[in-house]
Structures are given as C-alpha cells and as structure tokens.
Protein backbone atom coordinates (compact mmCIF):
# COMPACT_ATOMS: atom_id res chain seq x y z
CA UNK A 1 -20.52 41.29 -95.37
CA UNK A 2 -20.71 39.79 -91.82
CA UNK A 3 -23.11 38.18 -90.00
CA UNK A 4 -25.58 40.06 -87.05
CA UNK A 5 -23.42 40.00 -83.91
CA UNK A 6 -25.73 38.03 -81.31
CA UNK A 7 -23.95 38.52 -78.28
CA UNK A 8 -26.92 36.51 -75.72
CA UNK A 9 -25.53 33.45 -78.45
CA UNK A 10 -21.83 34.30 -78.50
CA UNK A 11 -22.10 34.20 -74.93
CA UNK A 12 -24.01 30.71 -74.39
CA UNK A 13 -19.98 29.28 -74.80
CA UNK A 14 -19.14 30.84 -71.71
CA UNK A 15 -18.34 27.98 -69.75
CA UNK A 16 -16.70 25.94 -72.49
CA UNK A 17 -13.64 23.43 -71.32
CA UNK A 18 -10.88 21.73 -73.29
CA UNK A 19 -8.13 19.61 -72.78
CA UNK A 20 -4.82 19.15 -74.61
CA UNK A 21 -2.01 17.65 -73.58
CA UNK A 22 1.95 17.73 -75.35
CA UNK A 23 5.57 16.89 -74.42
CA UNK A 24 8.57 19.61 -74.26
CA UNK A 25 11.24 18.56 -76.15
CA UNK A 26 14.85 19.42 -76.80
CA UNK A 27 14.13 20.41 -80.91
CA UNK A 28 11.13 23.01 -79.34
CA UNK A 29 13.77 24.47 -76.91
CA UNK A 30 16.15 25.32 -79.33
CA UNK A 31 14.03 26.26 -82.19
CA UNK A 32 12.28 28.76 -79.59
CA UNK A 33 15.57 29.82 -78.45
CA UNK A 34 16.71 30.36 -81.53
CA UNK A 35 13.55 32.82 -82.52
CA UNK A 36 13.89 34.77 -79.19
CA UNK A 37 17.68 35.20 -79.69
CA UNK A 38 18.95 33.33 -77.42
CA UNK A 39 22.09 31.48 -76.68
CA UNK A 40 20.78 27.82 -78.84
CA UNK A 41 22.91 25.06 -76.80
CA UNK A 42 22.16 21.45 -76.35
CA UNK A 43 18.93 21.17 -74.41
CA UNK A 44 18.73 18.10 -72.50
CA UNK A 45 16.08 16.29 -70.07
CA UNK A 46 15.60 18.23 -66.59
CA UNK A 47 16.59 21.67 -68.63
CA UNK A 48 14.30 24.75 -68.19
CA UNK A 49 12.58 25.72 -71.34
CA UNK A 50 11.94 29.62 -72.24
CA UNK A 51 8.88 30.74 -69.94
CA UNK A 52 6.41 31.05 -72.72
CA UNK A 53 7.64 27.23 -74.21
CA UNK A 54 3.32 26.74 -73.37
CA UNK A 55 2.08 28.89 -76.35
CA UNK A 56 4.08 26.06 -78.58
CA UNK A 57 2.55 22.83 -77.04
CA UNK A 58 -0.82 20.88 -77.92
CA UNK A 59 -1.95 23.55 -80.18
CA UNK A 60 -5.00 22.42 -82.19
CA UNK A 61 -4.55 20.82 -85.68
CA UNK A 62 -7.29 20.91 -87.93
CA UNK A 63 -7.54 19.48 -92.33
CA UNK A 64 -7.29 21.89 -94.32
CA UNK A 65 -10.97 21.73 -95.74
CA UNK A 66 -11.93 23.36 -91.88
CA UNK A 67 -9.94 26.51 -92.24
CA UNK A 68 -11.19 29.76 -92.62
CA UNK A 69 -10.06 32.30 -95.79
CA UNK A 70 -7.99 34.38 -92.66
CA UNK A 71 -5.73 30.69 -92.16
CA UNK A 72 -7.58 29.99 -88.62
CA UNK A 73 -10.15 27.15 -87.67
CA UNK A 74 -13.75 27.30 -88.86
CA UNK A 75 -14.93 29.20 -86.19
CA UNK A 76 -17.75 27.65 -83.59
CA UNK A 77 -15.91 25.18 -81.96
CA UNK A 78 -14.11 25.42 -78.77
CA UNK A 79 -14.06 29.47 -79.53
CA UNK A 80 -17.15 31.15 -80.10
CA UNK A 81 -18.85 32.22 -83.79
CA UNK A 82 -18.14 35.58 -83.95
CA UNK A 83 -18.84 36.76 -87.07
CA UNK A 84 -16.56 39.58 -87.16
CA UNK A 85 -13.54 38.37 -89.59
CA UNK A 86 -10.65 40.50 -88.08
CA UNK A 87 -8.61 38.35 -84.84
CA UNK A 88 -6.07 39.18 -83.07
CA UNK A 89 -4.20 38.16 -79.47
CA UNK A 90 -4.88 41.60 -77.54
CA UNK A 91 -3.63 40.50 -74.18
CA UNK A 92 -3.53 38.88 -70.72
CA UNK A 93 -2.57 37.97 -67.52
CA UNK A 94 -0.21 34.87 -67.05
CA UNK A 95 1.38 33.69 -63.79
CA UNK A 96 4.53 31.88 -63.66
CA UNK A 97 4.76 28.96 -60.87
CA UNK A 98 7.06 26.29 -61.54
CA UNK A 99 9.71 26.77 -65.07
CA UNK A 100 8.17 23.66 -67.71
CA UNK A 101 11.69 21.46 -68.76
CA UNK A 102 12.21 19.41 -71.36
CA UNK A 103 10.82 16.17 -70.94
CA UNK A 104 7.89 17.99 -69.39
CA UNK A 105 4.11 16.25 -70.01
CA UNK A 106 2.44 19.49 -69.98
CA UNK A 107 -1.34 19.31 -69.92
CA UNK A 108 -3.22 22.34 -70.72
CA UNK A 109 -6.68 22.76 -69.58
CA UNK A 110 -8.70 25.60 -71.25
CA UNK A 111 -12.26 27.62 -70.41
CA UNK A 112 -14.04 30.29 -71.45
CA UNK A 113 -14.38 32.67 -68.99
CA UNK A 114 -16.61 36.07 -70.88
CA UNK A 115 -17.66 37.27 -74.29
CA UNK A 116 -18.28 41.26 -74.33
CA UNK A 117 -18.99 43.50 -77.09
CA UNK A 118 -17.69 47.45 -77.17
CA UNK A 119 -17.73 50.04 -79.72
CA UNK A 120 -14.22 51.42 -81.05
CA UNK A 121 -13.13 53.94 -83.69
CA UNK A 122 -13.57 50.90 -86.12
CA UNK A 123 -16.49 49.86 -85.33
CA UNK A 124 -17.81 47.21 -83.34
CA UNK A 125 -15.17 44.91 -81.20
CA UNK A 126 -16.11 41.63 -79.49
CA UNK A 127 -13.42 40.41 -76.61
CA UNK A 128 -13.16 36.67 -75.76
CA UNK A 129 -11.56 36.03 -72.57
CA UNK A 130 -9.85 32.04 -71.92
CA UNK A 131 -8.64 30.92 -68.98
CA UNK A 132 -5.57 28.36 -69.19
CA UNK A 133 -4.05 25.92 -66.62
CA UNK A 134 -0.81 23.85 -67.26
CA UNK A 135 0.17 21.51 -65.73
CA UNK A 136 2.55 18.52 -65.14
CA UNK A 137 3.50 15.63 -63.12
CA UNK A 138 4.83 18.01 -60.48
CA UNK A 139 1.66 20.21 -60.36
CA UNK A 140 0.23 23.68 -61.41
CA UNK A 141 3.22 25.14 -63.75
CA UNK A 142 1.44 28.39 -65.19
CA UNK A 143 -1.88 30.10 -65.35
CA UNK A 144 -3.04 32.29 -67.65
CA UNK A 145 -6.05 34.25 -69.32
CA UNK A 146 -6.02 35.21 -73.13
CA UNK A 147 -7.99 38.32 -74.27
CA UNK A 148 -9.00 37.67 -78.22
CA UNK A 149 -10.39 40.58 -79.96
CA UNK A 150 -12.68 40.69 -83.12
CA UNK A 151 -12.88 43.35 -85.25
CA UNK A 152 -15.03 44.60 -88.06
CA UNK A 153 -13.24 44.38 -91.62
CA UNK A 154 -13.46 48.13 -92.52
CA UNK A 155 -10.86 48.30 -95.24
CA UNK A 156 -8.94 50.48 -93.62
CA UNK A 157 -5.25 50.62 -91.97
CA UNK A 158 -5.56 49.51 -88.22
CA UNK A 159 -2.72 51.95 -87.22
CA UNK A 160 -3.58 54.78 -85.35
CA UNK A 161 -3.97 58.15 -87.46
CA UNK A 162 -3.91 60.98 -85.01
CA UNK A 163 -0.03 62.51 -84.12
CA UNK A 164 2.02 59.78 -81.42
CA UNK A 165 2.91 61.36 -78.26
CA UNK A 166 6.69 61.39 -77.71
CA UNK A 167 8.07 58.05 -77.17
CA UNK A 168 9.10 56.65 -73.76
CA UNK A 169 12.52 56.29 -72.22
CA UNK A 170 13.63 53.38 -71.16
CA UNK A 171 16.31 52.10 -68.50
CA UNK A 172 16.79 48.89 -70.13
CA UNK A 173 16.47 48.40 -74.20
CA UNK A 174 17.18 45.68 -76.37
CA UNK A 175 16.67 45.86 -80.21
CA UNK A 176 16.24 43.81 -82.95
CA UNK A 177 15.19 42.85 -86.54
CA UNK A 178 11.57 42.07 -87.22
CA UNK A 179 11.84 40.17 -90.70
CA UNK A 180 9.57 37.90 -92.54
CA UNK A 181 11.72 34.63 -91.57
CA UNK A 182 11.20 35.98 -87.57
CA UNK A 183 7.31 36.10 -88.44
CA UNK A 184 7.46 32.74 -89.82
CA UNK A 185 9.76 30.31 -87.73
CA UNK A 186 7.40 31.42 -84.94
CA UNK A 187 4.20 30.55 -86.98
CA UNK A 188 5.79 27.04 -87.65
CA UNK A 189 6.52 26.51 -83.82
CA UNK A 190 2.63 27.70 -82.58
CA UNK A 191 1.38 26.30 -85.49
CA UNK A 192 0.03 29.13 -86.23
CA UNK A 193 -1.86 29.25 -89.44
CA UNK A 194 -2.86 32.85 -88.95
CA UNK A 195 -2.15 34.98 -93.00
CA UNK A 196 -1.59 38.32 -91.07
CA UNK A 197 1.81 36.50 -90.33
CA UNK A 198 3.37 35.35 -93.52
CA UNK A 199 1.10 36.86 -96.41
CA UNK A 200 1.98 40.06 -97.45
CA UNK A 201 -1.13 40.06 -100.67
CA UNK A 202 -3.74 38.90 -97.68
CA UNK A 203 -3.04 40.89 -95.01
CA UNK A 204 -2.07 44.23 -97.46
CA UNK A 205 -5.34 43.69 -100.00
CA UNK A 206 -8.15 41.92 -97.76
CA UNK A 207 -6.97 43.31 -94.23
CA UNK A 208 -5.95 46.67 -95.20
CA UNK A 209 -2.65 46.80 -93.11
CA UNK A 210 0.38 48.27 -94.34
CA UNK A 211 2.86 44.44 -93.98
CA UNK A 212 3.32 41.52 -91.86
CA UNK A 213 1.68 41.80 -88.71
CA UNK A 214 4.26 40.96 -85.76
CA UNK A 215 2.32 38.25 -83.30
CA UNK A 216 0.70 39.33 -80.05
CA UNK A 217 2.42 36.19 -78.06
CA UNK A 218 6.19 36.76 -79.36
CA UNK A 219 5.95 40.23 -78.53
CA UNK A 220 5.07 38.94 -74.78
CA UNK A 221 7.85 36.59 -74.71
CA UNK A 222 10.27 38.98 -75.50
CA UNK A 223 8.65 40.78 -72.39
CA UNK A 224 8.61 38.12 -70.21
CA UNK A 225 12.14 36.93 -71.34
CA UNK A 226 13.48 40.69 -70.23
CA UNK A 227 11.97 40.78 -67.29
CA UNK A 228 13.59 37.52 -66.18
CA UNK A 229 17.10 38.87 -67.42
CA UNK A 230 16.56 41.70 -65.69
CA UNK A 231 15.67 39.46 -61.99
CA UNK A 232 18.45 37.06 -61.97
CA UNK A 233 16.61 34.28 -64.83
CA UNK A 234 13.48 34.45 -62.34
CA UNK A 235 10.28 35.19 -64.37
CA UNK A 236 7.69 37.54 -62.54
CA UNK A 237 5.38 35.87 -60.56
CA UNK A 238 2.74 37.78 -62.68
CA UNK A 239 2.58 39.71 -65.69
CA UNK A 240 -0.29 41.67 -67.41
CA UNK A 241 0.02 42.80 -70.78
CA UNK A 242 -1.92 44.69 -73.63
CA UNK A 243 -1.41 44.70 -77.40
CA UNK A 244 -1.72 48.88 -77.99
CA UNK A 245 -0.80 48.84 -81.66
CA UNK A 246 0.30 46.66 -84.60
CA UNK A 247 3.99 45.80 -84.66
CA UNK A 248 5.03 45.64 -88.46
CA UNK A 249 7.82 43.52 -90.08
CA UNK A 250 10.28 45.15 -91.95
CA UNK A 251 12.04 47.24 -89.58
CA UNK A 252 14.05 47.66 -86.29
CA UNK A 253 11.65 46.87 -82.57
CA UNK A 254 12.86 47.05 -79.16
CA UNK A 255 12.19 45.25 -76.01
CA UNK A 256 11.85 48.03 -73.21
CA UNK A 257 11.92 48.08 -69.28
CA UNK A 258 11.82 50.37 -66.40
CA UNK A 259 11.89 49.15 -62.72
CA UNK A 260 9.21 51.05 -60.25
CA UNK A 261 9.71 49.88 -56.55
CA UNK A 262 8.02 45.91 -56.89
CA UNK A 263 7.19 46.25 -60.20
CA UNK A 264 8.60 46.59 -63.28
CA UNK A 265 7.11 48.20 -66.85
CA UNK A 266 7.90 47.01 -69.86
CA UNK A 267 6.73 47.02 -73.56
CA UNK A 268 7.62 46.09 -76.79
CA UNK A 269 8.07 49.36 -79.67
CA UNK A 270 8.85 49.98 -83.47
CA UNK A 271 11.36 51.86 -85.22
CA UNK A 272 9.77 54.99 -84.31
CA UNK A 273 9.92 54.10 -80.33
CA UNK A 274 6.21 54.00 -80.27
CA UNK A 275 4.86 51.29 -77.99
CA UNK A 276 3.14 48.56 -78.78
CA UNK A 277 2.34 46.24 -76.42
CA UNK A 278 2.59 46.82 -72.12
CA UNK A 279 3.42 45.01 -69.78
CA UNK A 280 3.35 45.37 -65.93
CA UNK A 281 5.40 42.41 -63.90
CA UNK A 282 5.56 41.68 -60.45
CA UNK A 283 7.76 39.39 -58.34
C-alpha cells in the first residue's frame, strides 16, 4: 500500500538544481551505435556522437543498499517522494544546438520545473517535469525537459483494453527486433537500473505487464535518429514527443515518419502498427 499523495509537499522540490558533469568517449559512441543500428566504425576525437549520446553521460550512481525494490534510487533526493511505485519516461521537449563529439566535457545542469497530479483510468498519476542544459567548452549543446510519470500499482496490465483504431501509414518506415539483449545493452549504457527493463518475474508478477518494457528514451532516439536521416544528418532544431503506450520486447517495432510542410511526424509502433510514442520535429 502507498503512501497519501501530498502534492503542496511533492511540490516544495520545485526549484531543485543539480549538476553533473561526464566525458564522450569513443567506447560510448560505438556501443550506442551499435544499439541504434548503426554503421559501428572507429570513433575518434572531433567525431559527432548520435544526438541523444546525453541520456548516457553523468548519470547518477548510487550503493546498492539506496535502491528501491523497482531497481531506481531511494526516492527524495534530487526527484521528488512520490509515493506512487509505478515510473516511467512519458515524454519531452529537447532542442538540438550544437552535435556533442567525442572528447566532449559535457556538463549537464538539471531543475525541477512542476509537479502536477491528474486522475487516469488507473487511478491517480503524478507528472514531474525537469529541465536539462548541456553544455561544453563551446557553449549551450542541447536543452531539454523530461516529463516523469507516477502511477498507482493496480495489478493490472497497463495496455490499453478498448479496440485500436487502424494503424497509421507511414512515408518512411524502418523496422526492427526488440529483444531482451536490445533492452539490456541500453540499460548498461544509461545505467539504467530500472527492472521493467531486464526482469521478466518483476515486471510480469509485481507490475502486472505482459514482458519487458521497451525504454521511453531509446524509443526517442530512434525518432530523433530518423528524423536526421531523413534531413541530410541534421537533427531538428526541436522535437516534442509523448510515450502513448508500452512498447514490449519480443517482437518486430518500427520507426515511422511523415513530412507535413516544416514539420515532420514521427513515432515509434509494435508489431501490430499501433503507435507508441509521437513525435513532432521541426527544423
């Protein structure tokens, strides 16, 4: 059973900063590479790393004796104590200004911007909102705000029960494999201790979904990675996304576009062509 949700509390860490700083090397590059399917190669100093390289650096490392039975951080530090037990990445807005290279000291510097409470078929949901700013030597390389959602633990599937409407079509598709190893090579490289991720018992049994959940930020970078493909390698100068379902292991996803005048829409699906997670870019 959970704790009282006191939002006036939860929302006295509005205002919260941190700082961590970390260094892009080649080994990141080509390990991130390699999870996003891309052409490995030799990194070397000066090289551009994939867009998203940020979600791998400086991410905080806690003993083991100050995790959580879901695999994250005791909770009431930098993030607020919201007692609801279920977490998950459900979107943002990131702006791309200058590519981060290897051999890149990135600094990221981190606030919470709002802590709001709404009512879903679930039950009740608490969204906290982080603003990020990288940077390095040769100034302001991305900024970004995370939307975290909390969710009651109500034993049930988190997949949506009512009939899908027909599935998009999309001008520009890419598909691919979403397997266990996938999951887990891009756990290792956020250091990422989430369970929804890599255990099947945990996030079946205690979590009530159906497998491995697929992460929030690899779905984006698949996004993100598209989007530049589709431009000429330049990333959009901003993209907003939304998580709109769980992505499961186990089966074929796809990577989806479709340009509209200055923008261009794009989302991540499952087997079934069902999206879930959108994405608006524009350059």
């Amino acid at each position: 059973m959970t704790d009282k949700l006191d939002l006036d509390h939860l929302r006295k860490w509005i205002g919260r900063t941190t700082e961590a700083s970390d260094i892009v090397t080649a080994q990141l590059v080509k390990g991130l590479r390699a999870t996003l399917f891309q052409e490995i190669g030799e990194p070397k100093t000066g090289d551009a790393a994939p867009f998203t390289v940020h979600w791998c650096l400086a991410q905080p490392v806690f003993p083991m004796s100050e995790l959580g039975p879901d695999g994250h951080p005791t909770r009431g530090g930098f993030l607020p104590p919201v007692p609801l037990p279920r977490r998950m990445w459900a979107g943002g807005e990131i702006e791309f200004l200058d590519p981060l290279r290897v051999g890149d000291e990135a600094k990221r510097t981190s606030k919470i911007v709002d802590v709001t409470v709404k009512s879903g078929s679930t039950g009740q949901l608490c969204f906290v909102s982080v603003e990020h700013v990288i940077t390095t030597t040769r100034g302001i390389a991305i900024r970004e705000r995370q939307d975290i959602v909390y969710r009651e633990m109500t034993g049930q599937s988190a997949a949506p029960a009512k009939a899908a409407p027909p599935p998009p079509a999309a001008r520009h598709r890419e598909t691919h494999m979403s397997d266990p190893v996938l999951l887990f090579r891009y756990s290792a490289l956020t250091f990422n201790g989430h369970r929804i991720h890599y255990d099947r018992d945990y996030v079946t049994k205690v979590e009530g979904y159906p497998g491995l959940i697929f992460h929030g930020p690899l779905q984006a970078a698949f996004i993100v990675e598209l989007a530049a493909k589709l431009h000429g390698g330049k990333p959009p100068k901003k993209l907003s996304y939304r998580g709109v379902q769980p992505l499961f292991e186990g089966s074929e996803f796809s990577i989806n576009a479709n340009e509209d005048g200055g923008s261009m829409e794009l989302w991540t699906a499952n087997a079934a062509g069902q999206p879930t997670m959108k994405g608006t870019a524009t350059w």
